[in-house]
Protein backbone atom coordinates (compact mmCIF):
# COMPACT_ATOMS: atom_id res chain seq x y z
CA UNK A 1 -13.52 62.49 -79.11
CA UNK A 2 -11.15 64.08 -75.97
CA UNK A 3 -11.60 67.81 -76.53
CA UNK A 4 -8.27 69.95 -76.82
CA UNK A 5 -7.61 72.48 -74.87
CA UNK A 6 -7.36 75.80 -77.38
CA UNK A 7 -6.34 78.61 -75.01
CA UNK A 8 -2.74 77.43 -74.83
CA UNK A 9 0.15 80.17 -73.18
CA UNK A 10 3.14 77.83 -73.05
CA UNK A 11 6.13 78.67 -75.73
CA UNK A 12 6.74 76.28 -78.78
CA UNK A 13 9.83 73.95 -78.35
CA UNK A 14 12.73 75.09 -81.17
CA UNK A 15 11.79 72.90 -84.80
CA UNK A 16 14.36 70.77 -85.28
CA UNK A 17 16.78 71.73 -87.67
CA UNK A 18 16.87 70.29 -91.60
CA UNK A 19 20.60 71.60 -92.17
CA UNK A 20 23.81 73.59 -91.69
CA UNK A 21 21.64 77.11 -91.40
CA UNK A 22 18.83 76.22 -89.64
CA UNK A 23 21.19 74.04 -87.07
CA UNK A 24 23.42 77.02 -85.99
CA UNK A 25 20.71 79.42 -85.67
CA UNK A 26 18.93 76.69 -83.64
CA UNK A 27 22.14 76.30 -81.26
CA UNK A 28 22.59 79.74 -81.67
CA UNK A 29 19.19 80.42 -79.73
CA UNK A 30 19.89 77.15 -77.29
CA UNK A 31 23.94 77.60 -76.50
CA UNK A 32 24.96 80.72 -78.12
CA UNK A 33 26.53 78.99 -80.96
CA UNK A 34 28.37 80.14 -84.57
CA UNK A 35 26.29 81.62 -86.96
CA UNK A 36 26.47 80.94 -90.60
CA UNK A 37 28.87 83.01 -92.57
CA UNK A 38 27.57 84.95 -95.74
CA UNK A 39 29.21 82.32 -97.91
CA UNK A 40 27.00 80.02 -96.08
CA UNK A 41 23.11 81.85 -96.85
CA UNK A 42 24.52 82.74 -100.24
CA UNK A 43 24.94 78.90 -101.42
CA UNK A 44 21.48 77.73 -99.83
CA UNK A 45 18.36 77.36 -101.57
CA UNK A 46 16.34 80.72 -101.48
CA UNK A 47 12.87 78.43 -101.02
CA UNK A 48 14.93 74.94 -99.31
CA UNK A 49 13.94 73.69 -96.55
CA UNK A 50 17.70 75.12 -94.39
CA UNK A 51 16.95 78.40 -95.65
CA UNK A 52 13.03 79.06 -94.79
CA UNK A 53 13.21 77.17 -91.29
CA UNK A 54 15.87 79.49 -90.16
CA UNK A 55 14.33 82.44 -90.62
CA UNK A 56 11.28 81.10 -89.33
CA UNK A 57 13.55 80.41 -86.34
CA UNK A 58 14.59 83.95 -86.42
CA UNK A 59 11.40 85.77 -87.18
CA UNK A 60 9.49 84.18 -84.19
CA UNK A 61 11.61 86.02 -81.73
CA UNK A 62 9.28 88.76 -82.85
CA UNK A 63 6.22 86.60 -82.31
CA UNK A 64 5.70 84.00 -78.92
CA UNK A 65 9.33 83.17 -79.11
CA UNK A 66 10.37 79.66 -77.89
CA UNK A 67 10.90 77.53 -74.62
CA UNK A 68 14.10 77.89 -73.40
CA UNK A 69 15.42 81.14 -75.63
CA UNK A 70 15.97 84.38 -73.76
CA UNK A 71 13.92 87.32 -74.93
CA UNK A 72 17.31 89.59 -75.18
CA UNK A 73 17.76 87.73 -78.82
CA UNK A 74 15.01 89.30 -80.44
CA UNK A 75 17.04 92.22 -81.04
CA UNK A 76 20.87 89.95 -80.84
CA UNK A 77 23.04 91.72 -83.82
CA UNK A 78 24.56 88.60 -85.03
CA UNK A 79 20.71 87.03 -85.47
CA UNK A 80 20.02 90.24 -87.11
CA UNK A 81 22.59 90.12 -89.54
CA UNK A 82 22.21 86.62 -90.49
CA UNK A 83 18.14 87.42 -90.94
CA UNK A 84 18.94 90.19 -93.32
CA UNK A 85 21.46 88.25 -95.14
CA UNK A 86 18.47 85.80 -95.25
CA UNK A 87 16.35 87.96 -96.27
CA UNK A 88 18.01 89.17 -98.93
CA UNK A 89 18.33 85.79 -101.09
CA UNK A 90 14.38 85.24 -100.00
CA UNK A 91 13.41 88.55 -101.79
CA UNK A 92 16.07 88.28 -104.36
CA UNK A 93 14.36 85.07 -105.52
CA UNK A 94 11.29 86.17 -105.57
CA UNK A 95 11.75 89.69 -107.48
CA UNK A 96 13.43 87.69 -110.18
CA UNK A 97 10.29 85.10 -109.96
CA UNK A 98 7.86 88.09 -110.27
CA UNK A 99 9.80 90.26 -112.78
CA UNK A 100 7.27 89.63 -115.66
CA UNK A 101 4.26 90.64 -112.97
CA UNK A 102 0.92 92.78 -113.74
CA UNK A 103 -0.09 96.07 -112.79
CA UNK A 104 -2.02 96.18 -110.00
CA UNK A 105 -5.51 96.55 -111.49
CA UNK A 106 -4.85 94.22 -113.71
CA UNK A 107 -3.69 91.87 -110.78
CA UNK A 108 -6.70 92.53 -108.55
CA UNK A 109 -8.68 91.92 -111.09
CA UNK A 110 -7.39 88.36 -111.68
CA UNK A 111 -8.00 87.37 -108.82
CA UNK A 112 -11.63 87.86 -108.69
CA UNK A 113 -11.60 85.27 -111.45
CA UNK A 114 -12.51 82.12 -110.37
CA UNK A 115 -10.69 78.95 -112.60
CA UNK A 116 -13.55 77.27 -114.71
CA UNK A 117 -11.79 74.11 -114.01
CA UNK A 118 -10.26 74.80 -110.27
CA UNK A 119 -7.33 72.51 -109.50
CA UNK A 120 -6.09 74.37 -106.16
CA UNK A 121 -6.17 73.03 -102.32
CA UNK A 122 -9.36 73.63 -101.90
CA UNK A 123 -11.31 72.36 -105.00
CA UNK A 124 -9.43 69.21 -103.92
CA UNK A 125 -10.87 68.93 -100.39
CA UNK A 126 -14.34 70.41 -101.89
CA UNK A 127 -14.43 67.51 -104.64
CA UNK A 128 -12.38 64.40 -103.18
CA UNK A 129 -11.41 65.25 -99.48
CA UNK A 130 -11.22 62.35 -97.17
CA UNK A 131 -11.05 63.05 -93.58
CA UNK A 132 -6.87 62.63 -93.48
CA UNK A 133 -6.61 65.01 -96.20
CA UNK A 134 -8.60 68.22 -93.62
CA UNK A 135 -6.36 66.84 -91.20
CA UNK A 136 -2.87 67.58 -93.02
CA UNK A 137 -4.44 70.87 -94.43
CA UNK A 138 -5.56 72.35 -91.11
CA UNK A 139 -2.55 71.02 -89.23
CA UNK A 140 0.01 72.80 -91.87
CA UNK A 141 -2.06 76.09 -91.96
CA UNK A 142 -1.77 76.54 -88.26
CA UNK A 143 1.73 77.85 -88.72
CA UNK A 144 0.44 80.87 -89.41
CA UNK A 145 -3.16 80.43 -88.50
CA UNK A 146 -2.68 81.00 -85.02
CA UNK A 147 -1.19 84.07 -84.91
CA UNK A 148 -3.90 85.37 -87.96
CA UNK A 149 -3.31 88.68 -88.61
CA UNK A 150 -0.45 89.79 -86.73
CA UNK A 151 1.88 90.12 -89.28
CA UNK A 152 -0.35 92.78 -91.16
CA UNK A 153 -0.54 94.46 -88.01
CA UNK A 154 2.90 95.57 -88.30
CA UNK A 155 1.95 97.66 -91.29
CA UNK A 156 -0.92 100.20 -89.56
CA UNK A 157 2.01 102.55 -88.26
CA UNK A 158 2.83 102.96 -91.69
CA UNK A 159 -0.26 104.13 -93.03
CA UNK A 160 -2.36 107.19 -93.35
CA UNK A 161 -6.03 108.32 -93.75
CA UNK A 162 -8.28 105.99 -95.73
CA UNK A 163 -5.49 103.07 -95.64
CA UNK A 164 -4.75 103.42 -92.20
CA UNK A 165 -8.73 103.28 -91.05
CA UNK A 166 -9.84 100.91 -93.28
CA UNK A 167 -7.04 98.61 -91.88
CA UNK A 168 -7.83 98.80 -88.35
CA UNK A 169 -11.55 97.99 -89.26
CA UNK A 170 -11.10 94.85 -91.17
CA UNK A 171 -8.61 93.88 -88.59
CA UNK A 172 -10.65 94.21 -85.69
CA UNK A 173 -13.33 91.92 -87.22
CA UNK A 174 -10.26 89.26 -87.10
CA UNK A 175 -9.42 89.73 -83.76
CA UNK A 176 -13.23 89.22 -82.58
CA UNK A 177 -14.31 92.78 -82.39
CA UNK A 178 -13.42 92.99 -79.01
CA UNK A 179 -14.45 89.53 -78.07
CA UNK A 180 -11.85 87.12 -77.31
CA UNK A 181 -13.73 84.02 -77.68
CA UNK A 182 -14.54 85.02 -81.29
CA UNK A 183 -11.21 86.02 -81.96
CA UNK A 184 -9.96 83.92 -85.67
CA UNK A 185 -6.75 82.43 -84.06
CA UNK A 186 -9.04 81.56 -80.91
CA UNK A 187 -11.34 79.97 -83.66
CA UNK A 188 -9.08 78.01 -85.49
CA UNK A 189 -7.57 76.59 -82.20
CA UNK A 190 -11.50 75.07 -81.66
CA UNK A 191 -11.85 73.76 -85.54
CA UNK A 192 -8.04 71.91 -84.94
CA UNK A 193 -9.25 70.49 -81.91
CA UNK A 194 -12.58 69.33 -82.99
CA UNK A 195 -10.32 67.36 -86.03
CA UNK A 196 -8.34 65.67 -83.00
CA UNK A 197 -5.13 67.95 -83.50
CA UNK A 198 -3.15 69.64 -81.02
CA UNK A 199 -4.06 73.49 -80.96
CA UNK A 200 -0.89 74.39 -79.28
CA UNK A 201 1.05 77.63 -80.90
CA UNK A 202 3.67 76.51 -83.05
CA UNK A 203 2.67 72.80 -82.77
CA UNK A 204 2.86 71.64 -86.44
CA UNK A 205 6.04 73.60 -87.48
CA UNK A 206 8.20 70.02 -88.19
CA UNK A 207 5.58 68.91 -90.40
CA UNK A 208 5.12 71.48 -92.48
CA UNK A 209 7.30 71.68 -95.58
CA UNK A 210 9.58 74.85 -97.09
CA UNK A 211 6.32 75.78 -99.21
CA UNK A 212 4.23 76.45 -95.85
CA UNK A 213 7.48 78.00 -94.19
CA UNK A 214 8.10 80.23 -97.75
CA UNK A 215 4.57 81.75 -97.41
CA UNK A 216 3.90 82.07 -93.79
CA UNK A 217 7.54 84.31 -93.83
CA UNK A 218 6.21 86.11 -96.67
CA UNK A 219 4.18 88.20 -94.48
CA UNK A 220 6.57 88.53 -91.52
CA UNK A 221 9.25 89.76 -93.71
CA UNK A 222 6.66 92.47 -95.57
CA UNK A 223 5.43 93.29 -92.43
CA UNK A 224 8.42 93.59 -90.62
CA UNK A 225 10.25 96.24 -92.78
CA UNK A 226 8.61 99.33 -93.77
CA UNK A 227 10.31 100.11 -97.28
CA UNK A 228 7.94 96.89 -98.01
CA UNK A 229 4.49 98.00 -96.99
CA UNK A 230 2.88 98.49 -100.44
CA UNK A 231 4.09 94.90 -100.75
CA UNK A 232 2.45 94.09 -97.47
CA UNK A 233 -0.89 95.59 -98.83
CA UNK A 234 -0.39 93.70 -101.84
CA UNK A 235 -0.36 90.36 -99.73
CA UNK A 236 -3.50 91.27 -97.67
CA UNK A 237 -5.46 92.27 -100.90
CA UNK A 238 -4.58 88.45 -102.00
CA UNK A 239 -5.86 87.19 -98.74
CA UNK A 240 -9.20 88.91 -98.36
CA UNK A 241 -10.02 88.78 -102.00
CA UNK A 242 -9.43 84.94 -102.22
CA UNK A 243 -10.60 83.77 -98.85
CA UNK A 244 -14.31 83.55 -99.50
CA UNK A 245 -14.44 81.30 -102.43
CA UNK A 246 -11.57 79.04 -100.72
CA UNK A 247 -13.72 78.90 -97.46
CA UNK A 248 -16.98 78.21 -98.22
CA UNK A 249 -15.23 75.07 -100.36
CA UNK A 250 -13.47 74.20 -97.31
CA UNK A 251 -17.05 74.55 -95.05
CA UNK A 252 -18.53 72.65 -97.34
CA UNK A 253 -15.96 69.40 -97.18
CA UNK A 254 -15.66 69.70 -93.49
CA UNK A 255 -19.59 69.26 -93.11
CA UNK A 256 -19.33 66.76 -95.55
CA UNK A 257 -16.72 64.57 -93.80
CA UNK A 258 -18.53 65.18 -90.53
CA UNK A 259 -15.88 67.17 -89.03
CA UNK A 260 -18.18 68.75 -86.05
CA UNK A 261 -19.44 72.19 -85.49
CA UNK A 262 -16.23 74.10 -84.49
CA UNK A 263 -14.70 72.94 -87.58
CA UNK A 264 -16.96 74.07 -89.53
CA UNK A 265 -17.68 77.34 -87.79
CA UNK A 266 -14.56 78.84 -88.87
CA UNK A 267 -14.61 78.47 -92.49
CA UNK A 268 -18.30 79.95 -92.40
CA UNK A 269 -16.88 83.03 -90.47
CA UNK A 270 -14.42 83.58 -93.27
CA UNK A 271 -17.42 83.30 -95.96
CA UNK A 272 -19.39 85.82 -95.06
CA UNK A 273 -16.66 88.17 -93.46
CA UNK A 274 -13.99 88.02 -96.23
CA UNK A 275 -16.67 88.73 -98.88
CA UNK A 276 -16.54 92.31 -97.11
CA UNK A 277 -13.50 92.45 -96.48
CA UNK A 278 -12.73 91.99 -100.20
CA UNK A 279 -14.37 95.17 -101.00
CA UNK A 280 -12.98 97.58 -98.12
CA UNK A 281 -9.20 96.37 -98.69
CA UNK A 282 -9.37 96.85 -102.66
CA UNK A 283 -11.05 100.46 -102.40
CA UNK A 284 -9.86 101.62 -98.88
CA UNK A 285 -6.72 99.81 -98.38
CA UNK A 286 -5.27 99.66 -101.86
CA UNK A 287 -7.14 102.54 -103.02
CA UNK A 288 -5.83 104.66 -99.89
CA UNK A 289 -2.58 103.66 -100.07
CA UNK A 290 -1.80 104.20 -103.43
CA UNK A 291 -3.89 107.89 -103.23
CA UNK A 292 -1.40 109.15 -100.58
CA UNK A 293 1.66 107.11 -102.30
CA UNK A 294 1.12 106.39 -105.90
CA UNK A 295 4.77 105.24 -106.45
CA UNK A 296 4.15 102.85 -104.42
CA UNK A 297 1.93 100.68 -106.91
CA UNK A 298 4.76 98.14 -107.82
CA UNK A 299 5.01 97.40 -104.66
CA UNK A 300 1.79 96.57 -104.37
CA UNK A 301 2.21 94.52 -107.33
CA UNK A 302 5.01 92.89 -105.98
CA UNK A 303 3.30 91.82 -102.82
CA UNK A 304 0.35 90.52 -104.89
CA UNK A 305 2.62 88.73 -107.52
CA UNK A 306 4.61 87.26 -104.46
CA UNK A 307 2.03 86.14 -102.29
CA UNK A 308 0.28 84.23 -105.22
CA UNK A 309 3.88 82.19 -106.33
CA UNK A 310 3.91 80.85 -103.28
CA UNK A 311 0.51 79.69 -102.27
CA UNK A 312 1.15 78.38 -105.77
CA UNK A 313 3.58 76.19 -105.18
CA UNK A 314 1.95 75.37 -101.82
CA UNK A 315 -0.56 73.89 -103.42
CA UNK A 316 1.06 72.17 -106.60
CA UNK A 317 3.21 70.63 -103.48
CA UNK A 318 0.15 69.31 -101.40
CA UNK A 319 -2.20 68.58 -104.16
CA UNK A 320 0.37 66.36 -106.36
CA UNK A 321 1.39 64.53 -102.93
CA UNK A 322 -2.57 63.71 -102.30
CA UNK A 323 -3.44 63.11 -105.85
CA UNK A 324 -0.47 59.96 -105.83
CA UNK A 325 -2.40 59.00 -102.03
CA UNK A 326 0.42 60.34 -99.93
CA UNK A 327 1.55 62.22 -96.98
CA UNK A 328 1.74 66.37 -98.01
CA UNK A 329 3.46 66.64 -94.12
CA UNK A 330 7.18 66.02 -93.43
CA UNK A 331 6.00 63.19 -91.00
CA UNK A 332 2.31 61.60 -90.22
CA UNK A 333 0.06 63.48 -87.56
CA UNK A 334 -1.06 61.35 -84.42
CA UNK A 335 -4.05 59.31 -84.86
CA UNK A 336 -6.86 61.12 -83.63
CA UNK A 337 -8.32 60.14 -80.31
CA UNK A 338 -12.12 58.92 -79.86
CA UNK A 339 -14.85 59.86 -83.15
CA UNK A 340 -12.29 62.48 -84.36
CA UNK A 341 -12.02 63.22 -88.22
């Protein structure tokens, strides 16, 4: 198999757009087009695919941006407004979704449970997982993959004490602890490329459906705006506390496939790490937070109840698609070159 590079420092093209919204913010960022009108984000579906590719569009200003788009727009007040119109009918959606939600003991607690009989994305690939099927999974992840943990990093300004310190020491075990080479984002680059798939930033965005899209702007929109950083929490508690069990399911089907060291090495980072992580964010993170700013706790909820709907219907979406021996991708990945998975 031809190795990928994985240090890549070129900007992703623009995705191409899937309708009216996500087409003028796209020409907005190419020719300075017309942005949609209010009417315009308050007919579209809060979770379509318009809707969640144009504020992925918008939202990566904030990130790597994109070939060919000035830096000035990051801040442009027309973008702006449309994002928080955006916005707006994202969260609206989902606070109605999550009305009926659980405390947030109650929630934590759930998810420590693990399903008897386990019908998620990763059972799948642990039980049944065929080569194509690690593929698809690792090419749509890398969305968000790549950039990790930057979206949570948004949210250390706003805390204090216990929160804030705890924070900053499970997140610099994900950025390597000091090493760049060891760095998650640097490690998932090396586990796409030993499966044959590009590594580059922002690569795999046309292929990836609304449900990808939904959840990876989750956590740029919590992250983004202060007002939602017990919801922010909330997300990162569902992300450490589930990421263990997931993984070493994941390790396990990649070895099993013969997907190659690098591959594999990244899911058996995540084993061991996130199984300490797990601990620190529920009695640190949550537990700090919620000590300095106790009204905070349905927010916390929130972000919890949130973050689960959609990797929900992330994997409902991918596993139903697999189970009838399709495509869960917009549009088939490249063959891979050489021996590749």
């Amino acid at each position: 198999m031809t190795l990928l590079p994985t240090t890549v420092t070129a900007r992703p093209e623009v995705p191409e757009a899937r309708g009216e919204l996500s087409r003028m913010v796209r020409s907005r960022l190419l020719e300075g087009g017309r942005l949609p009108l209010a009417a315009d984000i308050a007919r579209s579906s809060p979770y379509g695919e318009d809707l969640q590719l144009a504020l992925h569009l918008c939202y990566e200003l904030h990130y790597q941006g994109f070939a060919g788009v000035p830096d000035t727009l990051e801040w442009d007040p027309g973008l702006l407004r449309v994002r928080a119109l955006m916005e707006h009918r994202f969260e609206s959606a989902l606070r109605h979704d999550c009305r009926e939600r659980a405390g947030v003991d109650e929630a934590l607690a759930a998810l420590l449970v693990e399903p008897v009989d386990g019908t998620g994305v990763s059972h799948f690939l642990a039980s049944s997982g065929e080569p194509w099927h690690l593929r698809e999974y690792v090419a749509l992840r890398s969305v968000h993959q790549l950039r990790e943990a930057d979206p949570h990093l948004w949210v250390i300004p706003r805390l204090r004490g216990r929160a804030k310190a705890a924070m900053v020491a499970v997140e610099y075990d994900e950025y390597g602890c000091g090493r760049p080479e060891r760095m998650h984002s640097r490690l998932y680059a090396e586990l796409m490329a030993d499966l044959g798939l590009d590594p580059s930033y922002g690569r795999h965005v046309d292929v990836a459906g609304a449900e990808l899209l939904a959840a990876s702007n989750l956590m740029t929109m919590f992250g983004l705006h202060r007002r939602l950083r017990g919801a922010l929490v909330g997300h990162f508690a569902v992300v450490e506390t589930t990421s263990s069990p997931a993984a070493a399911r994941i390790a396990a089907a990649l070895h099993r496939t013969g997907a190659g060291p690098a591959a594999e090495r990244y899911y058996e980072e995540h084993v061991e790490a996130d199984a300490v992580h797990e601990q620190v964010v529920r009695h640190e993170v949550v537990g700090g937070l919620l000590e300095d700013e106790p009204d905070l706790a349905d927010d916390v909820a929130f972000g919890i109840a949130a973050t689960s709907l959609l990797e929900d219907r992330l994997g409902g979406r991918v596993v139903d698609a697999w189970s009838r021996g399709e495509s869960a991708l917009r549009a088939p990945l490249p063959r891979p070159s050489g021996n590749g998975a």
